[in-house]
PDB file of N, CA and C in Angstrom:
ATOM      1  N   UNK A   1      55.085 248.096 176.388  1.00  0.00           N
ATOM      2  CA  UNK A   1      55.035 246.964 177.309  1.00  0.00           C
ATOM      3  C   UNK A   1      54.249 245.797 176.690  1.00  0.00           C
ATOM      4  N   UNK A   2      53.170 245.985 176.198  1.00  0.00           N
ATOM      5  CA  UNK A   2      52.433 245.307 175.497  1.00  0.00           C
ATOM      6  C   UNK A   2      53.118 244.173 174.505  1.00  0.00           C
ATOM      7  N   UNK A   3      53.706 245.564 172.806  1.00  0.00           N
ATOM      8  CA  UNK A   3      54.644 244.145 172.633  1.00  0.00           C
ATOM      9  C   UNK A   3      55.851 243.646 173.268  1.00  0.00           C
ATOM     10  N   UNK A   4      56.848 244.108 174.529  1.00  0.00           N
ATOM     11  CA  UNK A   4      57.391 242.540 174.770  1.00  0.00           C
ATOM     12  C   UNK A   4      56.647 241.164 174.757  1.00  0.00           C
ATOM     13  N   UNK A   5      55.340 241.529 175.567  1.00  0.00           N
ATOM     14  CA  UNK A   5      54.388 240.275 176.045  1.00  0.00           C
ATOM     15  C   UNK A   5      54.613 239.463 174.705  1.00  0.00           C
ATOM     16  N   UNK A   6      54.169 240.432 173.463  1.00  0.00           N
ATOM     17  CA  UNK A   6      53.524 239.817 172.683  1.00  0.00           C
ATOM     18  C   UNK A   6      54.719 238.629 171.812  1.00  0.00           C
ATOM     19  N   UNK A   7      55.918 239.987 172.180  1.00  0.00           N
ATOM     20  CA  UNK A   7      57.447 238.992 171.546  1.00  0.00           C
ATOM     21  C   UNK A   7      57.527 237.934 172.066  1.00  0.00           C
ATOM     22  N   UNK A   8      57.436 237.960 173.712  1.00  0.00           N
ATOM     23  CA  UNK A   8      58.030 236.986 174.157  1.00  0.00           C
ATOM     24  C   UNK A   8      57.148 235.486 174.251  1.00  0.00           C
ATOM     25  N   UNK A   9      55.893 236.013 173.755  1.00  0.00           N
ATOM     26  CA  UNK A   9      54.898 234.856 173.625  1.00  0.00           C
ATOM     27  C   UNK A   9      54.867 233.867 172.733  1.00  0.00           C
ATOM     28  N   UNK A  10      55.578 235.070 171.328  1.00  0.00           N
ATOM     29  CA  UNK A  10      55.906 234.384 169.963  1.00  0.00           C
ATOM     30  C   UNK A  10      57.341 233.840 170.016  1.00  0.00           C
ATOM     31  N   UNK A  11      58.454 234.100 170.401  1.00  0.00           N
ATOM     32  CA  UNK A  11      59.694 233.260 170.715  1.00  0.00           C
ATOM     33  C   UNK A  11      59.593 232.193 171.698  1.00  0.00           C
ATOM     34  N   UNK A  12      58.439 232.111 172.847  1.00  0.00           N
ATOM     35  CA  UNK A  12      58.455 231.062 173.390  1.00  0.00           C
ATOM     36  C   UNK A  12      57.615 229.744 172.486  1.00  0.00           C
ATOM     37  N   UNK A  13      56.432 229.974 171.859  1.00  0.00           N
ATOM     38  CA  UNK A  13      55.846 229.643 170.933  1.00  0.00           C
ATOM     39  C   UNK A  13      56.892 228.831 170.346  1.00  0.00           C
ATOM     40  N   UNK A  14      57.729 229.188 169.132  1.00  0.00           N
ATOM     41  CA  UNK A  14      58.501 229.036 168.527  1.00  0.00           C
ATOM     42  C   UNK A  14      59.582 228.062 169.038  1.00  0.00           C
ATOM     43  N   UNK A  15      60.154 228.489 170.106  1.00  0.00           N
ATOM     44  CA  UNK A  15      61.088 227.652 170.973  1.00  0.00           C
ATOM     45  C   UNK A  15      60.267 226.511 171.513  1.00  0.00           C
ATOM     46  N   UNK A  16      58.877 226.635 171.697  1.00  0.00           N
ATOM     47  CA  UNK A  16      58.457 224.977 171.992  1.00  0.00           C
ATOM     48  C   UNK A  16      58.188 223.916 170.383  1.00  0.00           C
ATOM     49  N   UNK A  17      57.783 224.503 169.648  1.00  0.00           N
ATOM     50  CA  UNK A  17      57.546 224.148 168.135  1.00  0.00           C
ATOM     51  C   UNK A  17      59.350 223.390 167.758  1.00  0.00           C
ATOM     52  N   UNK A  18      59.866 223.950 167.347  1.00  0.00           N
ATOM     53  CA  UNK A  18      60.957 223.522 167.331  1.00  0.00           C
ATOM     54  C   UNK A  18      61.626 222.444 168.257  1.00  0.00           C
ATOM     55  N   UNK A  19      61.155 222.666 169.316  1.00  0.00           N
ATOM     56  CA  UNK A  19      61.853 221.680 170.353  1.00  0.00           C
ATOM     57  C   UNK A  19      60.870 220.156 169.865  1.00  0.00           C
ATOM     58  N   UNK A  20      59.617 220.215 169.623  1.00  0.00           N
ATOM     59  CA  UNK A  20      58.704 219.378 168.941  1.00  0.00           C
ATOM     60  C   UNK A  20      59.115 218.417 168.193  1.00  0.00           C
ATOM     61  N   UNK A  21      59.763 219.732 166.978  1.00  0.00           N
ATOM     62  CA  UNK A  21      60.250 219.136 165.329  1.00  0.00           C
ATOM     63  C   UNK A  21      61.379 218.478 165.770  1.00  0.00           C
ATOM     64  N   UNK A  22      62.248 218.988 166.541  1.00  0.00           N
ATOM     65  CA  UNK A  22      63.772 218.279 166.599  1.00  0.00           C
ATOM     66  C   UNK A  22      63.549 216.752 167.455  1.00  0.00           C
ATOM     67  N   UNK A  23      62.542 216.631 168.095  1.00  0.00           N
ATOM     68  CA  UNK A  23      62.489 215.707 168.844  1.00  0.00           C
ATOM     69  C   UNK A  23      61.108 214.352 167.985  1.00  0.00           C
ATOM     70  N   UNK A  24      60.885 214.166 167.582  1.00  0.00           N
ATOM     71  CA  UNK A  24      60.202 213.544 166.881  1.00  0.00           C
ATOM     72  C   UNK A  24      60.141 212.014 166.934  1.00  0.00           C
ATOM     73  N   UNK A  25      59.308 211.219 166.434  1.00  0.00           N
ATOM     74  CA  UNK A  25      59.486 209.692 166.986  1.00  0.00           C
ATOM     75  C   UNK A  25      59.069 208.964 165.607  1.00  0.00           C
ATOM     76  N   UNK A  26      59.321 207.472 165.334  1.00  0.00           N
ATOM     77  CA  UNK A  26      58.833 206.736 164.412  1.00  0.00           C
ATOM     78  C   UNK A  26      58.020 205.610 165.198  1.00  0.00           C
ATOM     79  N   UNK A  27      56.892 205.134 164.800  1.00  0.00           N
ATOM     80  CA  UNK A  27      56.172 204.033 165.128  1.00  0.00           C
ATOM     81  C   UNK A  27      55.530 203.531 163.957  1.00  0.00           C
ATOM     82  N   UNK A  28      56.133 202.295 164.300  1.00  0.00           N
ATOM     83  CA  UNK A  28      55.451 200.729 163.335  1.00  0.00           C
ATOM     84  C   UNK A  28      54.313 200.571 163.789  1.00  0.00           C
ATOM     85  N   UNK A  29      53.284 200.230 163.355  1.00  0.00           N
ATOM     86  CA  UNK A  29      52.273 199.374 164.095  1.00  0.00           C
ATOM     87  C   UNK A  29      52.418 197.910 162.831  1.00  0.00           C
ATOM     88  N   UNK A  30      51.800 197.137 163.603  1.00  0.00           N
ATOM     89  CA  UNK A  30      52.256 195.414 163.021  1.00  0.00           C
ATOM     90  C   UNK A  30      50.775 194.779 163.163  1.00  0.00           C
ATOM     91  N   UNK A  31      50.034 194.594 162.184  1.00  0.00           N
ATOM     92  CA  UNK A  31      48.696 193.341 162.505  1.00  0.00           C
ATOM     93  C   UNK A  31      48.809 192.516 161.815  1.00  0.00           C
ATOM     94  N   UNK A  32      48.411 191.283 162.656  1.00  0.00           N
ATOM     95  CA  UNK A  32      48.827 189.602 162.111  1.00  0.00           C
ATOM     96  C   UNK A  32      47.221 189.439 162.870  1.00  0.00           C
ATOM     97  N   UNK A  33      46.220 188.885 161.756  1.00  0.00           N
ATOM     98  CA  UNK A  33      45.302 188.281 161.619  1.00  0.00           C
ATOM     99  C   UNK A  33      45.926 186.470 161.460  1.00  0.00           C
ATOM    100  N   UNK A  34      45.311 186.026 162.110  1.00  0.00           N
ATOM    101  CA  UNK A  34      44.807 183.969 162.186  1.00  0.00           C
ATOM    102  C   UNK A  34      43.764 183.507 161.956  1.00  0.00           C
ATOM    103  N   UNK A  35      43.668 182.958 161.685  1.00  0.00           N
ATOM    104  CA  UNK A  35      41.684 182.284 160.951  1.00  0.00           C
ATOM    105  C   UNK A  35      42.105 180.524 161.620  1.00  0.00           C
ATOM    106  N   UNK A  36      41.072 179.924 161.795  1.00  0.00           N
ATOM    107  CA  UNK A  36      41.518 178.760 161.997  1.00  0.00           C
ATOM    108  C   UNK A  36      39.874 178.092 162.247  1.00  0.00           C
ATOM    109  N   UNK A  37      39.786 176.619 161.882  1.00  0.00           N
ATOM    110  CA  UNK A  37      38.357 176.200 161.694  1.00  0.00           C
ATOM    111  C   UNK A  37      38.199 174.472 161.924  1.00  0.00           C
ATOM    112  N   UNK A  38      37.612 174.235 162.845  1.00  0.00           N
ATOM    113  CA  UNK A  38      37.500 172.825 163.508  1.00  0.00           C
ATOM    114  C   UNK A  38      35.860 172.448 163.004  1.00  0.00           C
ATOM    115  N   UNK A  39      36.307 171.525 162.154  1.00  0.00           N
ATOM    116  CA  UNK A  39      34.986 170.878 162.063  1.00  0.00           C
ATOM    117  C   UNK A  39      34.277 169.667 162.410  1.00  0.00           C
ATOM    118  N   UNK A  40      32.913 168.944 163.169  1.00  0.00           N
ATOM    119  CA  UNK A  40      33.039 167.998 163.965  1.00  0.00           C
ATOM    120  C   UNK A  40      32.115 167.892 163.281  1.00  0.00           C
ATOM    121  N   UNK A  41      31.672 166.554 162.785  1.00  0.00           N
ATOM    122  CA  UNK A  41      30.740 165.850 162.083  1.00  0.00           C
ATOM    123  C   UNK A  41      30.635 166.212 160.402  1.00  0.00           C
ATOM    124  N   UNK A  42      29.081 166.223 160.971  1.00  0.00           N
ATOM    125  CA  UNK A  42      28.796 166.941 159.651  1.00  0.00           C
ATOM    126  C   UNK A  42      28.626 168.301 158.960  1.00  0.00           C
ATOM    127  N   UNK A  43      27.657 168.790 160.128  1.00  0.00           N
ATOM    128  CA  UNK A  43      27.479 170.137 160.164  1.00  0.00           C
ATOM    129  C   UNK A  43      27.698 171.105 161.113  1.00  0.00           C
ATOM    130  N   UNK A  44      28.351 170.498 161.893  1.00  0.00           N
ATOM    131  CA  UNK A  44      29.349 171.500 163.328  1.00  0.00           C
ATOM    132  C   UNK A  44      30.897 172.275 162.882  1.00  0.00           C
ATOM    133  N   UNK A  45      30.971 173.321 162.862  1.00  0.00           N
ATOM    134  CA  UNK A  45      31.796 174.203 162.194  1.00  0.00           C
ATOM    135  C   UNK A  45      31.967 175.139 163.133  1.00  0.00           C
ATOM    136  N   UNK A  46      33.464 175.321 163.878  1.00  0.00           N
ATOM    137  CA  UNK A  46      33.952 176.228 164.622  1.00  0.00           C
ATOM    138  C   UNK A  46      34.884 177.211 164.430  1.00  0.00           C
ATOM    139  N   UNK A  47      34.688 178.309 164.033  1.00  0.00           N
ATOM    140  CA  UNK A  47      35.779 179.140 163.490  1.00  0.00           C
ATOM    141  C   UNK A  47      36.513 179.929 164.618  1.00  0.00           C
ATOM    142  N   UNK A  48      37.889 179.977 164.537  1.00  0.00           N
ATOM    143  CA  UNK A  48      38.562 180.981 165.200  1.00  0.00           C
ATOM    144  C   UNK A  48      39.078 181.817 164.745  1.00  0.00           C
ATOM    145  N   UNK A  49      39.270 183.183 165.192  1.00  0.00           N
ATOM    146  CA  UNK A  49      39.708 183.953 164.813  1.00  0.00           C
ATOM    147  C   UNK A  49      40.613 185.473 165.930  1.00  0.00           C
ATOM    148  N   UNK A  50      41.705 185.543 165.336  1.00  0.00           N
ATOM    149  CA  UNK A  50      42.731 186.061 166.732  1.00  0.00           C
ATOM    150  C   UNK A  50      43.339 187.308 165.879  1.00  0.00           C
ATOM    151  N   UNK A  51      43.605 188.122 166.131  1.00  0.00           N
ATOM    152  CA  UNK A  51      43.996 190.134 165.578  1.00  0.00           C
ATOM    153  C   UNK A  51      45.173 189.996 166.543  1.00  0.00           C
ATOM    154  N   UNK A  52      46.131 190.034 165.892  1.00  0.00           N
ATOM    155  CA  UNK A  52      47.723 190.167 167.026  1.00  0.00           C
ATOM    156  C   UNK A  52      48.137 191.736 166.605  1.00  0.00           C
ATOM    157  N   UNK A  53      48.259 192.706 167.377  1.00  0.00           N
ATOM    158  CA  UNK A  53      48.733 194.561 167.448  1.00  0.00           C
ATOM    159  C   UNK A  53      50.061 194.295 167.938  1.00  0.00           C
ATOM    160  N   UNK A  54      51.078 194.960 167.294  1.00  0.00           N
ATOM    161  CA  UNK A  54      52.589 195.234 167.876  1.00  0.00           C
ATOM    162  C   UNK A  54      53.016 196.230 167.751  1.00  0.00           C
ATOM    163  N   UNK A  55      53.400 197.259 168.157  1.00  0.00           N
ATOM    164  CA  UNK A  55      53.624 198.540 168.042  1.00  0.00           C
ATOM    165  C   UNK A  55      55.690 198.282 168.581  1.00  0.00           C
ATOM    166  N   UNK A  56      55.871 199.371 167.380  1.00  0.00           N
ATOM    167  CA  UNK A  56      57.310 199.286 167.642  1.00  0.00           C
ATOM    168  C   UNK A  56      58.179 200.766 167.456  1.00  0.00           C
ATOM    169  N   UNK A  57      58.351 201.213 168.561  1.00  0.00           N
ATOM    170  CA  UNK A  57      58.492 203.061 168.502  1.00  0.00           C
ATOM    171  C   UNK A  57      60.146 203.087 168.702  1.00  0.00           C
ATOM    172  N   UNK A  58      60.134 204.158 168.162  1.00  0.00           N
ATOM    173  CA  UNK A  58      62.046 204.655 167.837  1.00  0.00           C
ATOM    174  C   UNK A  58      61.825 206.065 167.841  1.00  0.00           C
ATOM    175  N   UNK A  59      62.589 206.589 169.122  1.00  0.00           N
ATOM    176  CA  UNK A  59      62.627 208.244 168.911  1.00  0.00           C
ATOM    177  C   UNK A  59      63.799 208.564 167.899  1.00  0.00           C
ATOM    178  N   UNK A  60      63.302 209.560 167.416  1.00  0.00           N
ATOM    179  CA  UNK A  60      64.436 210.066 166.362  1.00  0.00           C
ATOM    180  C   UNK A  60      65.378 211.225 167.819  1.00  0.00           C
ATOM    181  N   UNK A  61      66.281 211.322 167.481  1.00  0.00           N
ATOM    182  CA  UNK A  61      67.539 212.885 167.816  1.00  0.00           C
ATOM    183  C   UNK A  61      67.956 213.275 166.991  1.00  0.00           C
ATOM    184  N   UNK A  62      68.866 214.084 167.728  1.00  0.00           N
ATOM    185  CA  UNK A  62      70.239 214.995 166.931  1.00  0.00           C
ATOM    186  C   UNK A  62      70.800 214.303 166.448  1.00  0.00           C
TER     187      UNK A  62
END
């Protein structure tokens, strides 16, 4: 009795693993850095700075 448990623990195992691998996904990630700098007079200096994230996902199938 024991090993069915133990079979059926390892074929379910297995059957989720696989279902995993076959199902799988691709993701891009995308960073776009900007710098940008305003200067007023003489010694007034304003820097900007902006981090743009794009993520772009594609499941793989059959």
């Amino acid at each position: 009795m024991k090993k069915k448990q133990i079979l059926v623990a390892v074929v379910a195992i297995g059957a989720i693993a696989g279902a995993v691998a076959l199902t799988g996904c691709n993701v891009t990630r995308t960073v776009t850095t900007q710098s940008q700098y305003y200067q007023r007079g003489d010694t007034s200096c304003t820097i900007i700075t902006k981090t743009v994230e794009s993520y772009d996902g594609k499941k793989n199938g059959l």
